[in-house]
N, C-alpha and C. Protein backbone atom coordinates (compact mmCIF):
# COMPACT_ATOMS: atom_id res chain seq x y z
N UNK A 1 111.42 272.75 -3.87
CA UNK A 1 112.44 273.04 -4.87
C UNK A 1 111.82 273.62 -6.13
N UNK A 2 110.72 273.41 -6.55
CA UNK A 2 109.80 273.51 -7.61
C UNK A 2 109.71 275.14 -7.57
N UNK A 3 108.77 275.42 -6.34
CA UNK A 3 108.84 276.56 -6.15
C UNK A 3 109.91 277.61 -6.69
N UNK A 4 111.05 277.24 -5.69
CA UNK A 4 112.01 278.74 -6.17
C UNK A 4 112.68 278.40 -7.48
N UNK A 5 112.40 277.73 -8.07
CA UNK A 5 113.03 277.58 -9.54
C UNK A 5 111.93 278.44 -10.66
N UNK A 6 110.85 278.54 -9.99
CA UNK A 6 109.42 278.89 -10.96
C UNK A 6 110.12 280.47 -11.44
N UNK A 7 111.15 281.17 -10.75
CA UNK A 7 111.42 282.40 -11.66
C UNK A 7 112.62 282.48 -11.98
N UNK A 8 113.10 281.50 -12.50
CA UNK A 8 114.48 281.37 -12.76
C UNK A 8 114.25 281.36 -14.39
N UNK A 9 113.52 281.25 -15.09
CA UNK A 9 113.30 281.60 -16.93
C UNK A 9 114.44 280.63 -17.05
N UNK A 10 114.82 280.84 -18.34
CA UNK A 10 115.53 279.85 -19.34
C UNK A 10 116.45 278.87 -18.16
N UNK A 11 117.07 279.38 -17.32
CA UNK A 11 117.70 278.68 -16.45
C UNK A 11 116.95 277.67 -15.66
N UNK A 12 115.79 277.78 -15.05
CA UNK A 12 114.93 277.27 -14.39
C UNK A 12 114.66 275.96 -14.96
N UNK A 13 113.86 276.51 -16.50
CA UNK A 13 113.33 275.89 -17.02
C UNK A 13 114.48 274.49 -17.64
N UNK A 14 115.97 274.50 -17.69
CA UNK A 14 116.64 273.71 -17.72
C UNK A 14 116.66 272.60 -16.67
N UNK A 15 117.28 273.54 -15.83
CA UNK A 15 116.97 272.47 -14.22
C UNK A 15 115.73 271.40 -14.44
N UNK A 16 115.05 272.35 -14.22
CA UNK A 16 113.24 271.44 -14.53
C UNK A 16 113.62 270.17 -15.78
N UNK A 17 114.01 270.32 -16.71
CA UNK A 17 114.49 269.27 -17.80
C UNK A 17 115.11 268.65 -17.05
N UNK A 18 116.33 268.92 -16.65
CA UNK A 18 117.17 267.33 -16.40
C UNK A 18 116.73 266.90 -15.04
N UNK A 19 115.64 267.40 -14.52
CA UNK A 19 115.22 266.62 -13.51
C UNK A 19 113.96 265.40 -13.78
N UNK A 20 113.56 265.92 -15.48
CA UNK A 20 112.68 265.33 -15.86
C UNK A 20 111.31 265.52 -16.14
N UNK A 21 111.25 267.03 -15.43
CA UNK A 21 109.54 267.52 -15.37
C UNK A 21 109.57 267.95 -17.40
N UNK A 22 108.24 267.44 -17.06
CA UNK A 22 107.91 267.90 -18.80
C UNK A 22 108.03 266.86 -19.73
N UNK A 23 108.84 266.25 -19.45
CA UNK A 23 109.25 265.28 -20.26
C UNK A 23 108.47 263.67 -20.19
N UNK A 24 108.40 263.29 -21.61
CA UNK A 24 107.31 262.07 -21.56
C UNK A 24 107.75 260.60 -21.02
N UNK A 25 107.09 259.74 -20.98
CA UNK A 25 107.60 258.66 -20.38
C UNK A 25 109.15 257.78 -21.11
N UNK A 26 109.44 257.25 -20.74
CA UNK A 26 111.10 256.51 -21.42
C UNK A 26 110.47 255.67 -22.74
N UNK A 27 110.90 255.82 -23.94
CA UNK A 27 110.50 254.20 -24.76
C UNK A 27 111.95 253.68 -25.28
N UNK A 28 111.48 252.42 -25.06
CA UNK A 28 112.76 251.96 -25.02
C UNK A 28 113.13 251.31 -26.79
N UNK A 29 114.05 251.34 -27.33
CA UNK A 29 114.20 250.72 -28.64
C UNK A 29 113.33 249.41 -28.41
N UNK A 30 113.13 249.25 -29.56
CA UNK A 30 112.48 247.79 -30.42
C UNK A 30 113.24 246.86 -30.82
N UNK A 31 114.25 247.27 -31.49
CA UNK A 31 115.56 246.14 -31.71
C UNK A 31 116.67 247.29 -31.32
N UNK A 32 117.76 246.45 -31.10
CA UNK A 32 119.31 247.38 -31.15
C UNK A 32 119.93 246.73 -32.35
N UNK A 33 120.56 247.75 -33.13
CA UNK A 33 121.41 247.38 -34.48
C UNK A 33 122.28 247.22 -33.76
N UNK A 34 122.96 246.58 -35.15
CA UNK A 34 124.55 245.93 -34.69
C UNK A 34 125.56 246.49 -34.78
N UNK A 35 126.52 246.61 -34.93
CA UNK A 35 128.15 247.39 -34.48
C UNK A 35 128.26 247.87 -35.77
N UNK A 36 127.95 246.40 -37.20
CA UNK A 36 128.74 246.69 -38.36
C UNK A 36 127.69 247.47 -38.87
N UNK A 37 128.67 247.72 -40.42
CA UNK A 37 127.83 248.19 -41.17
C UNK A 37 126.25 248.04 -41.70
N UNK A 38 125.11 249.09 -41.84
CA UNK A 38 124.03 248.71 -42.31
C UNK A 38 123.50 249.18 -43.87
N UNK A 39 122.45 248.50 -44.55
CA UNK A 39 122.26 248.75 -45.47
C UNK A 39 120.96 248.90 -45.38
N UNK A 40 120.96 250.29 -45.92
CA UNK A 40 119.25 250.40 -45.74
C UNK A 40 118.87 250.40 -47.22
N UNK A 41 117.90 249.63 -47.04
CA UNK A 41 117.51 249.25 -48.77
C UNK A 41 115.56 249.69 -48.56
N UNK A 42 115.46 250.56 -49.33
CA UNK A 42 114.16 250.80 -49.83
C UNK A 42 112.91 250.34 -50.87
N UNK A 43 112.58 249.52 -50.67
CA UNK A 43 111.82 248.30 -51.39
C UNK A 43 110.57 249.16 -52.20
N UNK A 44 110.41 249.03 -53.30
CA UNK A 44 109.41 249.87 -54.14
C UNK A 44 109.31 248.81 -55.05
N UNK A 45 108.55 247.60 -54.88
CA UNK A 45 108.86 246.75 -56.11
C UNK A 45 107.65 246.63 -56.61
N UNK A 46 106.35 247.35 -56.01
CA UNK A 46 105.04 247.64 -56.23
C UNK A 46 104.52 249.07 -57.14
N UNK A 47 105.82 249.90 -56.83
CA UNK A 47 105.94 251.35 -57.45
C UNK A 47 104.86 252.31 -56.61
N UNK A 48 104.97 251.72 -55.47
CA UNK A 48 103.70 252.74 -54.78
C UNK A 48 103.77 254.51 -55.36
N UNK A 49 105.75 254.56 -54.55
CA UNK A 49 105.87 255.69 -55.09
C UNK A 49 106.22 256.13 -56.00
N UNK A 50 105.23 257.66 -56.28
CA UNK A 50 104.95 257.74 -57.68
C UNK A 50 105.94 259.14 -58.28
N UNK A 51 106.67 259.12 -56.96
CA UNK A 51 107.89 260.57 -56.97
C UNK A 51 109.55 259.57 -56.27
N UNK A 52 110.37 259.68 -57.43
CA UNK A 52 111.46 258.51 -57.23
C UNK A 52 112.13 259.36 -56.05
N UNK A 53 112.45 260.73 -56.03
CA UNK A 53 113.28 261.31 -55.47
C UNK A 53 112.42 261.14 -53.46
N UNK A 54 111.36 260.70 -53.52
CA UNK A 54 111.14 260.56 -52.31
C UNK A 54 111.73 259.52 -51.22
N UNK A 55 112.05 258.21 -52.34
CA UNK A 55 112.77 256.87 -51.68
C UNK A 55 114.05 258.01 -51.56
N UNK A 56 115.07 258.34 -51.71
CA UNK A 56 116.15 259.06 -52.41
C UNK A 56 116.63 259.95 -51.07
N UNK A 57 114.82 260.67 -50.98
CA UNK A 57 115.26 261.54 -49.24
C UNK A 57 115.10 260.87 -47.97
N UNK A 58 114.22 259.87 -48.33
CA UNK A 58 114.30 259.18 -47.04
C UNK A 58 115.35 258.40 -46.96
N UNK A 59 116.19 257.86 -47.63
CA UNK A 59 117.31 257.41 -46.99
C UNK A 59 118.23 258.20 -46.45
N UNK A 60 118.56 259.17 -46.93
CA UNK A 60 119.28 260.35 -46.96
C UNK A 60 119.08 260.75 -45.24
N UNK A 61 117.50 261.14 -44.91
CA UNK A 61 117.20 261.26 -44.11
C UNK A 61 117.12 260.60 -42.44
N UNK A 62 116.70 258.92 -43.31
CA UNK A 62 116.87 257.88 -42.31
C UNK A 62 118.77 257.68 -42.08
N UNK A 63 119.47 257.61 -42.96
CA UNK A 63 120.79 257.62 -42.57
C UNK A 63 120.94 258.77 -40.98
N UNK A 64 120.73 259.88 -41.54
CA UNK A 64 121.18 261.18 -40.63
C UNK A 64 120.57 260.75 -39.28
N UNK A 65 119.35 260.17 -39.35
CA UNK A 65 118.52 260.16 -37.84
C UNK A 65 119.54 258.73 -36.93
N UNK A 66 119.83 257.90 -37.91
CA UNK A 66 120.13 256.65 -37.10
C UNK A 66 121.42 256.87 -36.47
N UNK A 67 122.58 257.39 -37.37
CA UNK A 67 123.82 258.06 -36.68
C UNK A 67 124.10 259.19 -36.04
N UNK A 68 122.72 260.29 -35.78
CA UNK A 68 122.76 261.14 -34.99
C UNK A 68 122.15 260.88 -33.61
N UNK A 69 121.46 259.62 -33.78
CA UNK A 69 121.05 259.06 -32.53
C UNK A 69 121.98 258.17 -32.09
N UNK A 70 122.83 257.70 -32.56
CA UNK A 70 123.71 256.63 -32.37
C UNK A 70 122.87 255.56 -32.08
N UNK A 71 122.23 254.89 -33.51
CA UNK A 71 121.29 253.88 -33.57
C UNK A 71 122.18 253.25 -34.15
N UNK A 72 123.08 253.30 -35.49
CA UNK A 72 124.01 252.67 -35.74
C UNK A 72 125.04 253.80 -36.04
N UNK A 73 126.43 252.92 -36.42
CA UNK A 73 127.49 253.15 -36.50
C UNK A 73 128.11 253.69 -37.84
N UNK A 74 127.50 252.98 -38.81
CA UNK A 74 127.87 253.13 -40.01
C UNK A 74 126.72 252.77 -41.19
N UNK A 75 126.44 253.69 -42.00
CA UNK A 75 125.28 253.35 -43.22
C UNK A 75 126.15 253.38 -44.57
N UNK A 76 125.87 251.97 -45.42
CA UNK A 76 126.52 252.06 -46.42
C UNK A 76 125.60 252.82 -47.40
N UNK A 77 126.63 253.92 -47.89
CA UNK A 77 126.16 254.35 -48.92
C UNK A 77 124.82 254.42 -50.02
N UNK A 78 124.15 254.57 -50.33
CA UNK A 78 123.37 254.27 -51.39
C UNK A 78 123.74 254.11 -52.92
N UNK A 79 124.97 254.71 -52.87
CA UNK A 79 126.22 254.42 -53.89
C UNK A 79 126.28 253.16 -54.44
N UNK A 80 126.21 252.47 -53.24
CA UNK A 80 127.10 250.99 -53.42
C UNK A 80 126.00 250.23 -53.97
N UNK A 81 124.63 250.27 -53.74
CA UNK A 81 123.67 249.75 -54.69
C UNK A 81 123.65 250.07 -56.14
N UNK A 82 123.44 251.34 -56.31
CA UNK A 82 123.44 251.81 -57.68
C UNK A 82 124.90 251.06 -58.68
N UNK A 83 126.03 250.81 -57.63
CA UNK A 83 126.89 249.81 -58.20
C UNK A 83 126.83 248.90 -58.17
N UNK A 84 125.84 247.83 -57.47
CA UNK A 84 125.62 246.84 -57.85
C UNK A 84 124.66 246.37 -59.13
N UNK A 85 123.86 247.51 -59.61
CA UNK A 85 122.44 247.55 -60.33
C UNK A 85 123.22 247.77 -61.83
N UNK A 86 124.67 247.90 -61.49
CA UNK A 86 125.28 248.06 -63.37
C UNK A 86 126.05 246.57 -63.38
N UNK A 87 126.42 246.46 -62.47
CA UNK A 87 127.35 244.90 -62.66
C UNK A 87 126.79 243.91 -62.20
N UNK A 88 125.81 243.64 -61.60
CA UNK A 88 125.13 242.40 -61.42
C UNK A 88 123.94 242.19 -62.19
N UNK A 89 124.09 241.28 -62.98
CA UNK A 89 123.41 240.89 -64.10
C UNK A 89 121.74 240.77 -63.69
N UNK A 90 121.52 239.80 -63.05
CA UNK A 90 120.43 239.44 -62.44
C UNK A 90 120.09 240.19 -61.31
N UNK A 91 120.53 241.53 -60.86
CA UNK A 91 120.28 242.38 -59.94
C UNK A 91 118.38 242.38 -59.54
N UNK A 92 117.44 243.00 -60.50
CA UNK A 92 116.40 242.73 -59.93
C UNK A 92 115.51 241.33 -59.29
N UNK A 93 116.20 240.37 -59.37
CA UNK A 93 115.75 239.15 -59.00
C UNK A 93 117.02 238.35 -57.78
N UNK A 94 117.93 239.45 -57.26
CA UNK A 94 118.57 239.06 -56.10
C UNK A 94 117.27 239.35 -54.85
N UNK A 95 116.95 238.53 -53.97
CA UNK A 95 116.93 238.43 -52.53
C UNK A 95 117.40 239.90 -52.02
N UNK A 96 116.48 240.42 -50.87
CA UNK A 96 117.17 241.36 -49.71
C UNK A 96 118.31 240.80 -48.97
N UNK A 97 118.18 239.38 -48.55
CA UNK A 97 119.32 238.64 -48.17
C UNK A 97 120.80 239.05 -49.41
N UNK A 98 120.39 238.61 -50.20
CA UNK A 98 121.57 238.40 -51.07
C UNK A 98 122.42 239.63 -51.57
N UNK A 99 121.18 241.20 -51.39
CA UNK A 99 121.59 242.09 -51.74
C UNK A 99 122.62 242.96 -50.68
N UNK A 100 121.74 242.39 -49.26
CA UNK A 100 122.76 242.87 -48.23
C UNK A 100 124.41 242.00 -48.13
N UNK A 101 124.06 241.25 -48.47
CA UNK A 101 125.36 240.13 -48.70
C UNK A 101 126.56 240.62 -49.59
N UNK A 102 125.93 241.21 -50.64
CA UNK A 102 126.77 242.14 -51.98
C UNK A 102 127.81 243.10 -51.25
N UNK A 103 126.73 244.11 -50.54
CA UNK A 103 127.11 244.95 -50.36
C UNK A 103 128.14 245.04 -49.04
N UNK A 104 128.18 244.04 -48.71
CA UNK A 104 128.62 244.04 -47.54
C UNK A 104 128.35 244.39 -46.14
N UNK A 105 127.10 244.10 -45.82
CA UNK A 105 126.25 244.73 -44.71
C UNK A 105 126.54 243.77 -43.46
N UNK A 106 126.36 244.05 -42.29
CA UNK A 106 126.41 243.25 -41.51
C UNK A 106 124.57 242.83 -41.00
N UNK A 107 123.89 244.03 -41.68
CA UNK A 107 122.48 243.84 -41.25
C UNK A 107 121.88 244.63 -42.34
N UNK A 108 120.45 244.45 -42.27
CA UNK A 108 119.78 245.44 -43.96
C UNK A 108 118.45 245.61 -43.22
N UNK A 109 118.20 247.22 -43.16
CA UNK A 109 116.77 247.77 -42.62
C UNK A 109 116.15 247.68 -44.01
N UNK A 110 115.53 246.77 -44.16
CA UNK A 110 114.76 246.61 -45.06
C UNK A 110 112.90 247.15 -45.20
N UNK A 111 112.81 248.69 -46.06
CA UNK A 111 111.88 249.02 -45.58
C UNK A 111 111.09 248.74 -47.29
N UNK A 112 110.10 248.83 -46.45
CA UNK A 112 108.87 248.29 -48.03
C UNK A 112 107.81 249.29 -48.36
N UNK A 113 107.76 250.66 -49.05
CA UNK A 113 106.92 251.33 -49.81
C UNK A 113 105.63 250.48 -49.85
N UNK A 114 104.64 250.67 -48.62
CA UNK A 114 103.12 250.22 -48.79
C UNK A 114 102.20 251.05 -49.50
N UNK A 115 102.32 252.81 -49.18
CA UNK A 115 101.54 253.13 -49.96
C UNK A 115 102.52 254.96 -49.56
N UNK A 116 101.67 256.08 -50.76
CA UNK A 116 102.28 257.19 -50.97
C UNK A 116 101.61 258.25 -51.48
N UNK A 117 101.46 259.32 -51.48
CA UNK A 117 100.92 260.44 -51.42
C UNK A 117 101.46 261.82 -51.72
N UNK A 118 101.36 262.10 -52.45
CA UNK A 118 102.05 263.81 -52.23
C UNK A 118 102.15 264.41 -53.24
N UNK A 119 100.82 265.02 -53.30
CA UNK A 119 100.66 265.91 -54.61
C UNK A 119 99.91 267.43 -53.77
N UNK A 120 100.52 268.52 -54.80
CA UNK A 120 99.72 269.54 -54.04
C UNK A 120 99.12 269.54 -53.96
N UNK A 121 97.76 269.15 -54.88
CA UNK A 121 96.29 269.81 -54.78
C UNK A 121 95.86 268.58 -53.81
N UNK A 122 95.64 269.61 -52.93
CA UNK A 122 94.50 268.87 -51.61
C UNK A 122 93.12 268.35 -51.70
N UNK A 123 92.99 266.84 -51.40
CA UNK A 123 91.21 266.71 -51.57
C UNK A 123 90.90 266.20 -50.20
N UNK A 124 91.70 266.28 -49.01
CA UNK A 124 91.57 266.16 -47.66
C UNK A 124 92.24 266.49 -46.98
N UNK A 125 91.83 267.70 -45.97
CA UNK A 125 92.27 268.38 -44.99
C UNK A 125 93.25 267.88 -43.98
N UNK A 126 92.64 266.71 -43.26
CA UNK A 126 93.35 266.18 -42.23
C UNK A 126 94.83 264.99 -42.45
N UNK A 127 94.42 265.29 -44.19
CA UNK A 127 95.28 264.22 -44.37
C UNK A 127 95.88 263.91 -46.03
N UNK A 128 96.14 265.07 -46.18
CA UNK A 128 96.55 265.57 -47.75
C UNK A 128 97.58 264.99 -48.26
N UNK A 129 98.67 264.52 -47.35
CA UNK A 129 99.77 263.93 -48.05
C UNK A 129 99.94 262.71 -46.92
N UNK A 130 100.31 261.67 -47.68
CA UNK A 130 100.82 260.36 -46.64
C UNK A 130 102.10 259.50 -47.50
N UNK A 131 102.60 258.83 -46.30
CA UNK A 131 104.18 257.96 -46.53
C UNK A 131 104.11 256.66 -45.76
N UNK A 132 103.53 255.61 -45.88
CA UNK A 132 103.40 254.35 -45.25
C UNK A 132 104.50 252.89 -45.79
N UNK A 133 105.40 252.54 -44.83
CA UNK A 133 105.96 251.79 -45.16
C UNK A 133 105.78 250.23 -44.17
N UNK A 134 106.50 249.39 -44.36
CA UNK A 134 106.80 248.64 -42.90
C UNK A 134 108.28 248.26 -43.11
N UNK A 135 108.70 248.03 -41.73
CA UNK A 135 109.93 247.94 -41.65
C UNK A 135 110.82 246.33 -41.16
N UNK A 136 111.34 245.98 -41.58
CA UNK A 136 112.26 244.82 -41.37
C UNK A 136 113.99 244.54 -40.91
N UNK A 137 114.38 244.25 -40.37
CA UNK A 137 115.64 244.01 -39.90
C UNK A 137 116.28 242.76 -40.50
N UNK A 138 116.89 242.16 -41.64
CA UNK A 138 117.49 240.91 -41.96
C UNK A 138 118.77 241.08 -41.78
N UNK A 139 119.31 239.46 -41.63
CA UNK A 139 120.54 239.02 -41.58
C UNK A 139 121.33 238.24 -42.61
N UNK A 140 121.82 239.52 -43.04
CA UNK A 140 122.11 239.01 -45.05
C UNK A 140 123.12 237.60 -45.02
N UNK A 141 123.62 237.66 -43.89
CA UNK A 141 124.75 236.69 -43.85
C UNK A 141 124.13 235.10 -42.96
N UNK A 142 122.87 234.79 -43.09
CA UNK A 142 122.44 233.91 -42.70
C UNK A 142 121.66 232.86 -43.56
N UNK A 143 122.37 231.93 -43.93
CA UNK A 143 121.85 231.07 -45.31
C UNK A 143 121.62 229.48 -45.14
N UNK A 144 121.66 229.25 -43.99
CA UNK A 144 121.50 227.62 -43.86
C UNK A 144 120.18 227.56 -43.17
N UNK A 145 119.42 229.08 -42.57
CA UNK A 145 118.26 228.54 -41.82
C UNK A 145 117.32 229.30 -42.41
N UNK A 146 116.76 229.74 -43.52
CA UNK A 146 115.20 230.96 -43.21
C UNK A 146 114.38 231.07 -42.71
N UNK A 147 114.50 230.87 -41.17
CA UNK A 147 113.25 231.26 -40.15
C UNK A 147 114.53 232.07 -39.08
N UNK A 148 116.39 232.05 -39.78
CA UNK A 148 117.11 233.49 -38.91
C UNK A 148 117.16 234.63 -39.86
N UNK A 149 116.63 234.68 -40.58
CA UNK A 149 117.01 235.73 -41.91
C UNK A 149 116.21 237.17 -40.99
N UNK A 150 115.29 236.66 -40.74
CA UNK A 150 114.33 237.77 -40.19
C UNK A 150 114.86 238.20 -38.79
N UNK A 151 116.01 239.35 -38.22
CA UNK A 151 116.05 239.77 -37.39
C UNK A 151 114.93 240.29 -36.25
N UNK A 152 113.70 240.93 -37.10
CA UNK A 152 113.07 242.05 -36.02
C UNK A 152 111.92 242.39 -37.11
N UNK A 153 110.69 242.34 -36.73
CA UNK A 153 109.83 241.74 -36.10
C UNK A 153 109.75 240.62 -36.25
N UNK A 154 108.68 240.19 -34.77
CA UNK A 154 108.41 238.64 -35.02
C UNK A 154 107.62 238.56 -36.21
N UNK A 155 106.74 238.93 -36.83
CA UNK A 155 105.93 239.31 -37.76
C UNK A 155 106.57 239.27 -38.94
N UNK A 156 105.70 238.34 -40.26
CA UNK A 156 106.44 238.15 -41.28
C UNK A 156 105.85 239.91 -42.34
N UNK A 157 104.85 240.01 -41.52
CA UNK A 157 104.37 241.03 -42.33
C UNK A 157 104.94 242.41 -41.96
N UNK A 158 106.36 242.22 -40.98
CA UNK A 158 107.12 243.76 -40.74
C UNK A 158 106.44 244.66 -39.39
N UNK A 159 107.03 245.34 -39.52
CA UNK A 159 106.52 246.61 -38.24
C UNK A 159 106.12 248.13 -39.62
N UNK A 160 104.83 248.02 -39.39
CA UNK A 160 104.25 249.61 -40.04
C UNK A 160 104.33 250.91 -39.41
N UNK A 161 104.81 251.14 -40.12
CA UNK A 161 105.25 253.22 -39.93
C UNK A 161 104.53 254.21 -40.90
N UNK A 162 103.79 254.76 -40.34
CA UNK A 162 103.07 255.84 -41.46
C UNK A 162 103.08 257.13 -40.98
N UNK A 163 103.15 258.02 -41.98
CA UNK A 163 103.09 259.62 -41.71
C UNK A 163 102.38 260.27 -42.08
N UNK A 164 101.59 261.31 -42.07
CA UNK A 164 100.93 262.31 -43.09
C UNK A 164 101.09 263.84 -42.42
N UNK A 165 100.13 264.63 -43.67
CA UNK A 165 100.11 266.10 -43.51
C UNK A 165 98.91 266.63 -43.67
N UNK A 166 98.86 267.63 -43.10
CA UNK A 166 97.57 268.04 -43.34
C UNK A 166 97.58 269.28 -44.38
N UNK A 167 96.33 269.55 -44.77
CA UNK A 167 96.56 270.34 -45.93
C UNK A 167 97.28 271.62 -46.14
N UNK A 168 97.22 272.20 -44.82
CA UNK A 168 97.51 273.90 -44.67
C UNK A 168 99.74 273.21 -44.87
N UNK A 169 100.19 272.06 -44.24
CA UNK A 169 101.10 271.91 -44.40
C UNK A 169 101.46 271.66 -45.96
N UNK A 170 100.67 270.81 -46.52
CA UNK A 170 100.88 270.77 -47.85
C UNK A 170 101.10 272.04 -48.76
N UNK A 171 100.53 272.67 -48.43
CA UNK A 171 100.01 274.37 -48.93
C UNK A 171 101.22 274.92 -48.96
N UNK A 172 101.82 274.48 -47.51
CA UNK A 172 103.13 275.77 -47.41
C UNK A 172 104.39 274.68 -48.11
N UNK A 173 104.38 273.76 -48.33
CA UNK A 173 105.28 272.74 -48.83
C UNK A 173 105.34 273.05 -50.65
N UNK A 174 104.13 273.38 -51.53
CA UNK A 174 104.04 274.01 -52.48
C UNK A 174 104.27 272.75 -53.56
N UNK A 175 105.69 272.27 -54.13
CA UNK A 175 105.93 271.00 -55.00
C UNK A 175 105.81 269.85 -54.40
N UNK A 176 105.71 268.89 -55.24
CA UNK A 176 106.06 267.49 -54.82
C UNK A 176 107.01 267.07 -54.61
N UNK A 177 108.22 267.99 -54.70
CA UNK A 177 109.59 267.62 -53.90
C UNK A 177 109.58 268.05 -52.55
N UNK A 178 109.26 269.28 -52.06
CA UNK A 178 109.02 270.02 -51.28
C UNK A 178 107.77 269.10 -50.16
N UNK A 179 106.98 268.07 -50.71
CA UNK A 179 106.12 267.68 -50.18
C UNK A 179 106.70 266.33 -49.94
N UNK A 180 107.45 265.71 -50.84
CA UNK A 180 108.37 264.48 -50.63
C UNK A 180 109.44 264.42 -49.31
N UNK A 181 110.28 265.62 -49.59
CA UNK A 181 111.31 266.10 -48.00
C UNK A 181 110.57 265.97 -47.16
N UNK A 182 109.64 266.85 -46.72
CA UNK A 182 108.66 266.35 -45.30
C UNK A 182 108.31 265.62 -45.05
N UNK A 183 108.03 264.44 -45.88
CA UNK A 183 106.89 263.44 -45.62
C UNK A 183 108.24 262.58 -45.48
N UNK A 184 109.68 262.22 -46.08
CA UNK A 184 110.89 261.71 -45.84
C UNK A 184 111.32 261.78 -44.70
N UNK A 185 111.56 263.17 -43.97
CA UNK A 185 111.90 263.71 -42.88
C UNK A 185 111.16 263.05 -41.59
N UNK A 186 109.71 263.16 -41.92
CA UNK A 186 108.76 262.95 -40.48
C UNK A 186 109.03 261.10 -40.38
N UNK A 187 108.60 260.64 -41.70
CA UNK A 187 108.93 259.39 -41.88
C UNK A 187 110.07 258.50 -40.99
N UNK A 188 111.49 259.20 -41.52
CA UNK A 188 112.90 258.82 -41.19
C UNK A 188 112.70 259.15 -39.66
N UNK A 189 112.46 260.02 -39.00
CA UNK A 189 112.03 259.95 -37.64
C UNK A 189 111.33 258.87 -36.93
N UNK A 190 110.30 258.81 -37.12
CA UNK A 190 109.49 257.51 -36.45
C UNK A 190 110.34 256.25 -36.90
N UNK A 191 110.84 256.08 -37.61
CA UNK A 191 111.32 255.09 -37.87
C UNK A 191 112.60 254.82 -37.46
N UNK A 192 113.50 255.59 -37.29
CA UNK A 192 114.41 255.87 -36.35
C UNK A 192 114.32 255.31 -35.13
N UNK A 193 113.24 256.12 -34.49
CA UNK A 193 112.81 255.97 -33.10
C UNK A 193 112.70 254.41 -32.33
N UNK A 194 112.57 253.44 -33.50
CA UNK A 194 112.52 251.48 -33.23
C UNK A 194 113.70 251.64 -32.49
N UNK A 195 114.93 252.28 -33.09
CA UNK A 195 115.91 251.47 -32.73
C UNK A 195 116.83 252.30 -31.70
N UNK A 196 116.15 253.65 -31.15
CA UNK A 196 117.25 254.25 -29.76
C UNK A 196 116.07 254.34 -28.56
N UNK A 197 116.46 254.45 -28.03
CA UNK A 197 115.81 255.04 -26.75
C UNK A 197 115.46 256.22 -26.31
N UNK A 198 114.29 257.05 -26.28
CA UNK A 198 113.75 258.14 -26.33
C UNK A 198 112.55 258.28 -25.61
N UNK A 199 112.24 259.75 -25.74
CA UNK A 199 111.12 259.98 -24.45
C UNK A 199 109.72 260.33 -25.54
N UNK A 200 108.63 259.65 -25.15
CA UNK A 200 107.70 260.13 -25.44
C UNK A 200 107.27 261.72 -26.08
N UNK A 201 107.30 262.44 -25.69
CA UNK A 201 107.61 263.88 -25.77
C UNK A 201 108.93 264.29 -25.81
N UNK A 202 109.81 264.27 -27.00
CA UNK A 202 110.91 264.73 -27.00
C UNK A 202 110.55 266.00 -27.82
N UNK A 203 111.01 267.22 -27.12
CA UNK A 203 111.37 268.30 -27.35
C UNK A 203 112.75 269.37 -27.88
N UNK A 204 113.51 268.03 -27.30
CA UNK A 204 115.00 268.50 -28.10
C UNK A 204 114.83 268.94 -29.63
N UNK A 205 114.30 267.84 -30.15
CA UNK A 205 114.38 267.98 -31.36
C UNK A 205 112.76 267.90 -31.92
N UNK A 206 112.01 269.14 -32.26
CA UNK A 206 110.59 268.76 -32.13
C UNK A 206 109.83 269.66 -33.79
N UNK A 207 109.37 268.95 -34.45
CA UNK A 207 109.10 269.86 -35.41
C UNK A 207 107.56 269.32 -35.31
N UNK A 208 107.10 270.90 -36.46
CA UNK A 208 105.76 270.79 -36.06
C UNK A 208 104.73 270.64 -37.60
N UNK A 209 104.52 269.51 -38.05
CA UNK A 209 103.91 268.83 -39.01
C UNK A 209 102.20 269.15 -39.61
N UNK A 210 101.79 269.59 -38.65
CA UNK A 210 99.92 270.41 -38.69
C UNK A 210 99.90 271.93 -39.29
């Protein structure tokens, strides 16, 4: 069958896809989100990053990946924080628990700014710009036990996700906004990827970061 498909071009080369050739092994999600609403809250309480508008795209970004994968259903706003940060008095000293609780979340991807990168001028090739976070799953609505608060990982210290660029990418990226979007973009991807089911080598959607 292989054979007479080998000159069939764009057509061929479909067949060949949904039969599976080419394509990398299955990975299966890490956790599955829940039905309700989520709140993805971006934790910078260290100030790693040193460009605000970068937390700003990666949500932006991580929103788009999780409901275009149908990882979840619904992302609340980033709105609805910035309204909590004028009317709640004691806002910087609420809990991730308590903040997903506010907002009305049924769950909170709680990701934590470990470390950040992204300035034009290059002083390493292989690795000019970087975006390292780790990631958490809580259950804002769980208050009689704190050893259920923690959905996903078993690990109190989170699941780590990191990205970088290499310089010639930095180069063509030019600002630190311009260098923030990419490093948001590649970021919100891998991180995405915990929670659907996908192939090793996905090509559907494939951008090229080097």
């Amino acid at each position: 069958m292989l054979a007479s498909l080998s000159g069939c071009g764009m057509q061929g080369g479909a067949v060949l896809y949904m039969l599976g050739v080419g394509q990398g092994r299955k990975i299966e999600a890490q956790f599955k989100l829940g039905e309700g609403p989520i709140l993805i809250f971006i934790d910078d309480v260290h100030e790693r990053v040193d460009w605000p508008a970068a937390n700003r795209h990666l949500f932006n970004e991580l929103s788009q990946e999780l409901l275009r994968n149908k990882a979840a259903k619904k992302i609340i706003p980033d709105e609805t924080l910035d309204q909590l940060k004028q009317t709640v008095p004691d806002f910087p000293r609420k809990s991730c628990r308590e903040l997903g609780e506010l907002a009305g979340a049924s769950q909170v991807l709680w990701i934590e700014a470990q470390d950040y990168l992204g300035e034009p001028e290059v002083f390493e090739a292989s690795r000019a710009a970087y975006f390292s976070v780790t990631v958490k799953v809580i259950d804002p609505n769980q208050k009689s036990d704190r050893n259920l608060i923690r959905l996903w990982p078993a690990s109190s210290d989170g699941q780590p996700i990191a990205v970088s660029l290499t310089g010639a990418r930095v180069a063509e990226a030019k600002s630190k906004d311009g260098i923030s979007k990419i490093l948001a973009e590649k970021l919100a991807g891998e991180i995405a990827k915990l929670f659907y089911e996908h192939r090793a080598d996905d090509f559907e959607k494939k951008e090229e970061y080097q």
